[in-house]
Protein backbone atom coordinates (compact mmCIF):
# COMPACT_ATOMS: atom_id res chain seq x y z
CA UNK A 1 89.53 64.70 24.12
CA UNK A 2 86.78 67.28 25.05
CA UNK A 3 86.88 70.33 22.58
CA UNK A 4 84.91 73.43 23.37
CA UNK A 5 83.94 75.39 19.81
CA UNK A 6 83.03 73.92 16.42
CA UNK A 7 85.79 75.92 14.59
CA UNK A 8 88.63 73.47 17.29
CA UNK A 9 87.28 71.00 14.69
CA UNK A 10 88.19 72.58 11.59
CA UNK A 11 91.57 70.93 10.00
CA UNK A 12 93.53 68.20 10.96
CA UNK A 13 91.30 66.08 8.25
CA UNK A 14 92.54 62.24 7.41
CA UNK A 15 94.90 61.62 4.50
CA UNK A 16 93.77 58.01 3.03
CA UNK A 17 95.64 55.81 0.42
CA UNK A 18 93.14 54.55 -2.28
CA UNK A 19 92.89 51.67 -2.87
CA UNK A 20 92.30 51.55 -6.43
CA UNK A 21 94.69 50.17 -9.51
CA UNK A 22 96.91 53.16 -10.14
CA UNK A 23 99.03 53.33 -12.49
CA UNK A 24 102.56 52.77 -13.03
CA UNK A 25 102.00 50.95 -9.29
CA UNK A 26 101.89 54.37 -7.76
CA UNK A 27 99.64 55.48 -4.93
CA UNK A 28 97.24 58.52 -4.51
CA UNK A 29 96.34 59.82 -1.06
CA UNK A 30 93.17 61.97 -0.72
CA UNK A 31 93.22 64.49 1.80
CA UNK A 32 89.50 63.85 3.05
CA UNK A 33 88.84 67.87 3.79
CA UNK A 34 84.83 67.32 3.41
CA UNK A 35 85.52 65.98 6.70
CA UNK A 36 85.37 69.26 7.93
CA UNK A 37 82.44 70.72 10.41
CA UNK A 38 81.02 72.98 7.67
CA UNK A 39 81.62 70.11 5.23
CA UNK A 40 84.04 71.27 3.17
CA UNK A 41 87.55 72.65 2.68
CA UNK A 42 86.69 76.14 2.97
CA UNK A 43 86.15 76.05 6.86
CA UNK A 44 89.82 76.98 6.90
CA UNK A 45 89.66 79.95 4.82
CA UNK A 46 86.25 80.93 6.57
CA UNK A 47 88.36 80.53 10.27
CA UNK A 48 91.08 82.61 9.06
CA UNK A 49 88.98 85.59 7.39
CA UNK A 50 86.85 86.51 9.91
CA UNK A 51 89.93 85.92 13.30
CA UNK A 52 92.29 87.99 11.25
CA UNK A 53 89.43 90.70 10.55
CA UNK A 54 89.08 90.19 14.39
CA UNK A 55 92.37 90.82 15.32
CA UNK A 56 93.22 93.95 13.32
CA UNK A 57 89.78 95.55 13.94
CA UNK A 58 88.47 95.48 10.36
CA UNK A 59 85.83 93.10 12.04
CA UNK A 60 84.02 94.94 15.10
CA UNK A 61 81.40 92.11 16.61
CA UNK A 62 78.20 94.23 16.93
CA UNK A 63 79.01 96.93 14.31
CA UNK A 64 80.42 94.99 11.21
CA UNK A 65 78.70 93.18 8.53
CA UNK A 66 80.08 90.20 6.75
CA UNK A 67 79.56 90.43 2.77
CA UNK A 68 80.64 87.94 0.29
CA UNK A 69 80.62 86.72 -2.98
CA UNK A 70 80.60 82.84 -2.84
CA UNK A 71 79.74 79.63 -4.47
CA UNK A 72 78.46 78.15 -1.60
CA UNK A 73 81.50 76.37 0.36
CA UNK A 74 83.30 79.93 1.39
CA UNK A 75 79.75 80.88 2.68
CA UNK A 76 79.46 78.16 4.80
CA UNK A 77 83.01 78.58 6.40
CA UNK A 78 82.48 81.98 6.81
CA UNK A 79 78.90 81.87 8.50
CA UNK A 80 79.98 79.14 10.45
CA UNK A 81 83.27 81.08 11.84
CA UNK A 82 80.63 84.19 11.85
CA UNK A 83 78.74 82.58 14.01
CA UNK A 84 80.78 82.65 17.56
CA UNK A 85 80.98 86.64 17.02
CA UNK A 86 77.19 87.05 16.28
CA UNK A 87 78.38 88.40 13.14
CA UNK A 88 75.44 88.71 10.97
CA UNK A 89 76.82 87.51 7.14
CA UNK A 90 74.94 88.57 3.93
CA UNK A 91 76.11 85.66 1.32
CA UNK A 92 76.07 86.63 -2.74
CA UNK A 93 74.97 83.11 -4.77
CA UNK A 94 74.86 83.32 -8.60
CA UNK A 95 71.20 81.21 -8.79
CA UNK A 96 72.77 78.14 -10.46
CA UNK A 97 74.71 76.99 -7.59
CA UNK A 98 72.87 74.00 -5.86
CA UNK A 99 70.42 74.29 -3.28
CA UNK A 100 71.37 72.34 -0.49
CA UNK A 101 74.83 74.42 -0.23
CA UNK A 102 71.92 77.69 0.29
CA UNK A 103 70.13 75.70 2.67
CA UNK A 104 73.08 75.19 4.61
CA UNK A 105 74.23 78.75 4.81
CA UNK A 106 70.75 79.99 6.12
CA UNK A 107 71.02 77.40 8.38
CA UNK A 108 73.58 79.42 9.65
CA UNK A 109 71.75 82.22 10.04
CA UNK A 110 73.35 83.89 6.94
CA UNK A 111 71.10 85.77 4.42
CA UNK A 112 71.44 84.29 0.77
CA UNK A 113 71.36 86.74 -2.17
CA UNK A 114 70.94 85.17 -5.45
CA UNK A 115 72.59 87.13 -9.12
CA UNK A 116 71.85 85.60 -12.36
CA UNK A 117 73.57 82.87 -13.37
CA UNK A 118 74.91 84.27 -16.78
CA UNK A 119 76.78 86.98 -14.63
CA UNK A 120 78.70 84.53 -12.78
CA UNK A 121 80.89 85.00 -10.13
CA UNK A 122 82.45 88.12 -11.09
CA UNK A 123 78.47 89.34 -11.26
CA UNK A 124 78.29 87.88 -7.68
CA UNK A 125 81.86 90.06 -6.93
CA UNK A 126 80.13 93.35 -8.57
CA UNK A 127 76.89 92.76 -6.42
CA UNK A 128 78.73 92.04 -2.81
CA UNK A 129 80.87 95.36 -3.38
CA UNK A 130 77.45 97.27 -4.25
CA UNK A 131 75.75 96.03 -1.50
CA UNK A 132 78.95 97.24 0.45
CA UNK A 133 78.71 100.37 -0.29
CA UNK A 134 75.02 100.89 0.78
CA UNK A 135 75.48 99.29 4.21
CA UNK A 136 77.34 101.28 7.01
CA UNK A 137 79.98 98.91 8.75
CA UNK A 138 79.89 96.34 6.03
CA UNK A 139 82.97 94.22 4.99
CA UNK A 140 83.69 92.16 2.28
CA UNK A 141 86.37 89.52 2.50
CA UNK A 142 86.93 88.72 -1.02
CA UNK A 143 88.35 85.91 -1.38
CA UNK A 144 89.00 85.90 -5.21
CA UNK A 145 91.56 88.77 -3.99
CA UNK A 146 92.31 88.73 -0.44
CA UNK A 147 95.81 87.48 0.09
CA UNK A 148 94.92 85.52 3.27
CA UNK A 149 93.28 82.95 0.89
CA UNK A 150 96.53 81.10 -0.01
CA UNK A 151 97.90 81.91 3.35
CA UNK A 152 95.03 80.14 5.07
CA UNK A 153 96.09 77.11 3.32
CA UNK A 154 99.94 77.60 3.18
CA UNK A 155 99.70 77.66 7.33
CA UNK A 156 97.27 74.52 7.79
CA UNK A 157 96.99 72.33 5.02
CA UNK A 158 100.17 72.44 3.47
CA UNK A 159 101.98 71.43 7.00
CA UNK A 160 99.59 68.92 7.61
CA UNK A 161 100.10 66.97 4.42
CA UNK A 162 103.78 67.34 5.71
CA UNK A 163 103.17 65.77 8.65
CA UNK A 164 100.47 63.43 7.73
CA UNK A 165 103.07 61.76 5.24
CA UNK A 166 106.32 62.16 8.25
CA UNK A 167 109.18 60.36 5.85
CA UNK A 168 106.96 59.01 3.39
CA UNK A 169 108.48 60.88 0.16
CA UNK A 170 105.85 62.54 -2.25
CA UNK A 171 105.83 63.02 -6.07
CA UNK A 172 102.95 64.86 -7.10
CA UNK A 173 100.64 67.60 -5.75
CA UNK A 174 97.05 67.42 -7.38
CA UNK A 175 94.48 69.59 -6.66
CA UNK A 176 90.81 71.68 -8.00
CA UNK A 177 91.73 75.33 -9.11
CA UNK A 178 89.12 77.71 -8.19
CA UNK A 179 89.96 80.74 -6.28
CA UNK A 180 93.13 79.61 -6.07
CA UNK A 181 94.11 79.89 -2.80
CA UNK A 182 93.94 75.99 -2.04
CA UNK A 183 96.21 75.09 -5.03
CA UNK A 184 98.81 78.27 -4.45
CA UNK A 185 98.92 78.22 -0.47
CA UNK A 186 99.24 74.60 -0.37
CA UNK A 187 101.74 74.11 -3.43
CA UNK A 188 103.97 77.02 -1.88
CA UNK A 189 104.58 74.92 1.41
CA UNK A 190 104.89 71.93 -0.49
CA UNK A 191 107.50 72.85 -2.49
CA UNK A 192 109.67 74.25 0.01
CA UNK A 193 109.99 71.11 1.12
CA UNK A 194 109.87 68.70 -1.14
CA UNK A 195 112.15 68.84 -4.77
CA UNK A 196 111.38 68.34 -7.17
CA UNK A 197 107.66 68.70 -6.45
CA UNK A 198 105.23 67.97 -9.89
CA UNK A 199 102.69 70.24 -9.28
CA UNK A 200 99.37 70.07 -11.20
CA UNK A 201 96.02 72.20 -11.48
CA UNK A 202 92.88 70.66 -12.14
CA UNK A 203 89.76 72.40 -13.57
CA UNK A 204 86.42 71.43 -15.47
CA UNK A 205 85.71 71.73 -19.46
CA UNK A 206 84.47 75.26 -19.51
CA UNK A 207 86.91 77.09 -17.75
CA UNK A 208 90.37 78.72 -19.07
CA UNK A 209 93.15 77.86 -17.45
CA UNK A 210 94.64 75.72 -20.33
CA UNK A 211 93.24 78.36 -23.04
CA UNK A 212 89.70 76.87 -22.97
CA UNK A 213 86.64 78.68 -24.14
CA UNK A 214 84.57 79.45 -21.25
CA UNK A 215 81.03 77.88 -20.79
CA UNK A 216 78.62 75.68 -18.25
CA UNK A 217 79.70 73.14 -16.47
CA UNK A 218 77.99 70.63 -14.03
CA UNK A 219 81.48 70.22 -11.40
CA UNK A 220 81.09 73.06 -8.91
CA UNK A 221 83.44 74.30 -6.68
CA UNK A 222 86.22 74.56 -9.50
CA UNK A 223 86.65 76.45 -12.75
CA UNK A 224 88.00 80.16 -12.90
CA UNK A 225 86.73 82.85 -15.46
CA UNK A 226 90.07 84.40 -15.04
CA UNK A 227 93.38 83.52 -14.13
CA UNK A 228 93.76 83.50 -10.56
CA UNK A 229 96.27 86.15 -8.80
CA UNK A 230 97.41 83.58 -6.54
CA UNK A 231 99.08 81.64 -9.70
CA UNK A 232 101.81 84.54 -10.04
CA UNK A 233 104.24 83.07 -7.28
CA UNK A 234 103.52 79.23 -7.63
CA UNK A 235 105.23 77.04 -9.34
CA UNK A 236 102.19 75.05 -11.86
CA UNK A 237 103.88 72.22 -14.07
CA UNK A 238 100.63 71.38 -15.30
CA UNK A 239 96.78 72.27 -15.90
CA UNK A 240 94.44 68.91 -16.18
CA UNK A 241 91.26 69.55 -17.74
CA UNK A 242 88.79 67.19 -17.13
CA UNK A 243 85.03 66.78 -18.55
CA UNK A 244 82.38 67.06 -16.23
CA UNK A 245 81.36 62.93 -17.37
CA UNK A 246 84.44 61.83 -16.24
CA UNK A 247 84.49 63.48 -12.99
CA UNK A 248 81.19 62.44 -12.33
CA UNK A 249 81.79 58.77 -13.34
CA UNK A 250 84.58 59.08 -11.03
CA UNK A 251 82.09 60.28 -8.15
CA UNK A 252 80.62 57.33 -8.22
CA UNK A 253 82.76 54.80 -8.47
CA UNK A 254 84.05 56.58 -5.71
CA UNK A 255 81.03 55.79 -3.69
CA UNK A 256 80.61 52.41 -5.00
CA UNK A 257 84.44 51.11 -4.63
CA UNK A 258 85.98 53.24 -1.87
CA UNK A 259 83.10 54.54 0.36
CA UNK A 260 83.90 57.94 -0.10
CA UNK A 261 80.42 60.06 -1.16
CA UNK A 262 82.51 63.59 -2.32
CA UNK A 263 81.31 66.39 -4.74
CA UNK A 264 82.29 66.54 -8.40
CA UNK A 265 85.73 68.78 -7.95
CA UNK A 266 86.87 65.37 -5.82
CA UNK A 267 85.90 63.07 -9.02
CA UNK A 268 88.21 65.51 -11.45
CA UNK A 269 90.73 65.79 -8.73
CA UNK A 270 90.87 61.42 -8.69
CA UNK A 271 90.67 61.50 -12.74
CA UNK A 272 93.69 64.24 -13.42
CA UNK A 273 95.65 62.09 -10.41
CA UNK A 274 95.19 59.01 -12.67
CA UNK A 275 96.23 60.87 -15.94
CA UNK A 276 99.18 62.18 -13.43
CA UNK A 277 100.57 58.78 -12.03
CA UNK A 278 100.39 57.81 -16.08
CA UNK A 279 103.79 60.13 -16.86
CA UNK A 280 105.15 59.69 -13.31
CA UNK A 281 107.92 57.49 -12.58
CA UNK A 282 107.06 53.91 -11.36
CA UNK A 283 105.98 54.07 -7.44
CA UNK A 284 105.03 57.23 -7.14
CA UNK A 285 103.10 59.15 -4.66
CA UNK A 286 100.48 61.63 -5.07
CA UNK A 287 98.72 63.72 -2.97
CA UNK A 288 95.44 64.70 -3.88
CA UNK A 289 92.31 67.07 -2.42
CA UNK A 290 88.92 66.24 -1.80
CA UNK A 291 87.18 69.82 -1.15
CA UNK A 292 83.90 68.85 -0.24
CA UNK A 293 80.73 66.06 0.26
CA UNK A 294 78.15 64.93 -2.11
CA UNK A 295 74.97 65.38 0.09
CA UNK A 296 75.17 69.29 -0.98
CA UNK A 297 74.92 68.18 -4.67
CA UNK A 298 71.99 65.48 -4.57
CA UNK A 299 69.19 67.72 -5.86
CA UNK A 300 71.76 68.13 -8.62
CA UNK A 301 71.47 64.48 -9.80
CA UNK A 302 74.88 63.57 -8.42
CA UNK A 303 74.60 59.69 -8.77
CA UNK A 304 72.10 59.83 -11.62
């Protein structure tokens, strides 16, 4: 098959049975999203932002600037959609966010600005919707609000887990809370389909989800400083919390056993899975995601 654009290769990622000792005998399929062109889950959100701006004329190709608040994946998904519009795309970055996920979004031709890292993402939010104001044209996606973020995944990945698994039955839906939007637009289509459905939400040490204290953490890509707005219509029967060692350690036996080199958020998404299978019946199935690669995260000591 010939395909014509970069963003005809966004979606329709693998999903691969582990083969690692689960327990209870159940299996855990990884949906291998870091697969992606841009590398990571978030092509499909960046896809559906900018064609539904498109389409409804909030985006105007020549006039229209993209602005964004992002932790590096979103930016990359949206520069790369940007990119068949000539949409020029002004990324925010809190500074502590790893370098080779800023390298990549200049390599897009977006422009990277960096807030301090004690601000955070909602400093990163505050910044975008300044710099909005100050630039004629300019648009800002939001994706920590912007109800197409669940959608995006409730249209594409949810039905492709569906189909993926055809009458294979399924337990358990695991997955990295961030934004949101994966776990919510995902879970929604899920469960529609599938009851009962055991639904869990996976974050690092250091965010709040199960009534944490906030602080650092090392595992990017997940980890909310407030409770997502996504999370009011989704059914969540549990929040895993899991320490940034034992995601790591999972990275890389991930690497080392399975051939699969994916970012910290996969390594807590394969640990709370394990935890999972421990309370599920015998047999079990359970889908799991893995958002994104570990090359953006090697400066970062990934494998160390």
């Amino acid at each position: 098959m010939i395909f014509h654009s970069v963003n005809e290769l966004i979606g329709h990622t693998p999903l691969l049975e582990l083969s690692l000792p689960v327990p209870n005998g159940s299996r855990i399929l990884a949906k291998l999203e870091y697969l992606n062109p841009g590398g990571s889950i978030k092509d499909r959100l960046g896809q559906v932002l900018i064609k539904h701006g498109i389409m409804n004329g909030t985006i105007i190709p020549g006039k229209t600037t993209i602005i964004e608040p992002t932790a590096g994946n979103t930016g990359i998904g949206i520069a790369l959609a940007a990119l068949q519009y000539n949409l020029p795309v002004k990324l925010v970055v809190p500074a502590k966010f790893s370098a080779e996920k800023q390298a990549l979004m200049r390599a897009l031709g977006a422009e990277v600005i960096n807030t301090p890292t004690k601000a955070g993402m909602q400093g990163a939010t505050a910044k975008a919707l300044e710099l909005a104001n100050k630039i004629p044209g300019a648009y800002v996606p939001n994706q920590f609000v912007n109800p197409l973020n669940p959608i995006a995944y409730q249209r594409t990945l949810g039905p492709e887990i569906l189909a993926d698994l055809g009458a294979e039955p399924l337990t358990a839906f695991v997955a990295g809370a961030g934004t949101g939007g994966t776990f919510a637009g995902t879970a929604k289509t899920l469960q529609a389909v599938v009851t009962p459905l055991y639904t869990v939400a996976v974050e690092p040490e250091g965010s709040i989800l199960n009534g944490g204290s906030e602080h650092p953490h090392r595992t990017e890509g997940i980890g909310v400083e407030a409770i997502p707005p996504f999370f009011a219509d989704v059914k969540i029967d549990e929040v895993q919390t899991i320490s940034d060692q034992a995601a790591f350690g999972a990275v890389k036996q991930l690497a080392r056993e399975q051939g699969l080199l994916v970012g910290s958020s996969s390594g807590a998404a394969l640990v709370a899975s394990m935890k999972v299978a421990e309370k599920l019946p015998a047999n079990s199935t359970i889908v799991t995601i893995f958002p994104d690669g570990s090359d953006r995260y090697l400066s970062e000591g990934i494998y160390d």
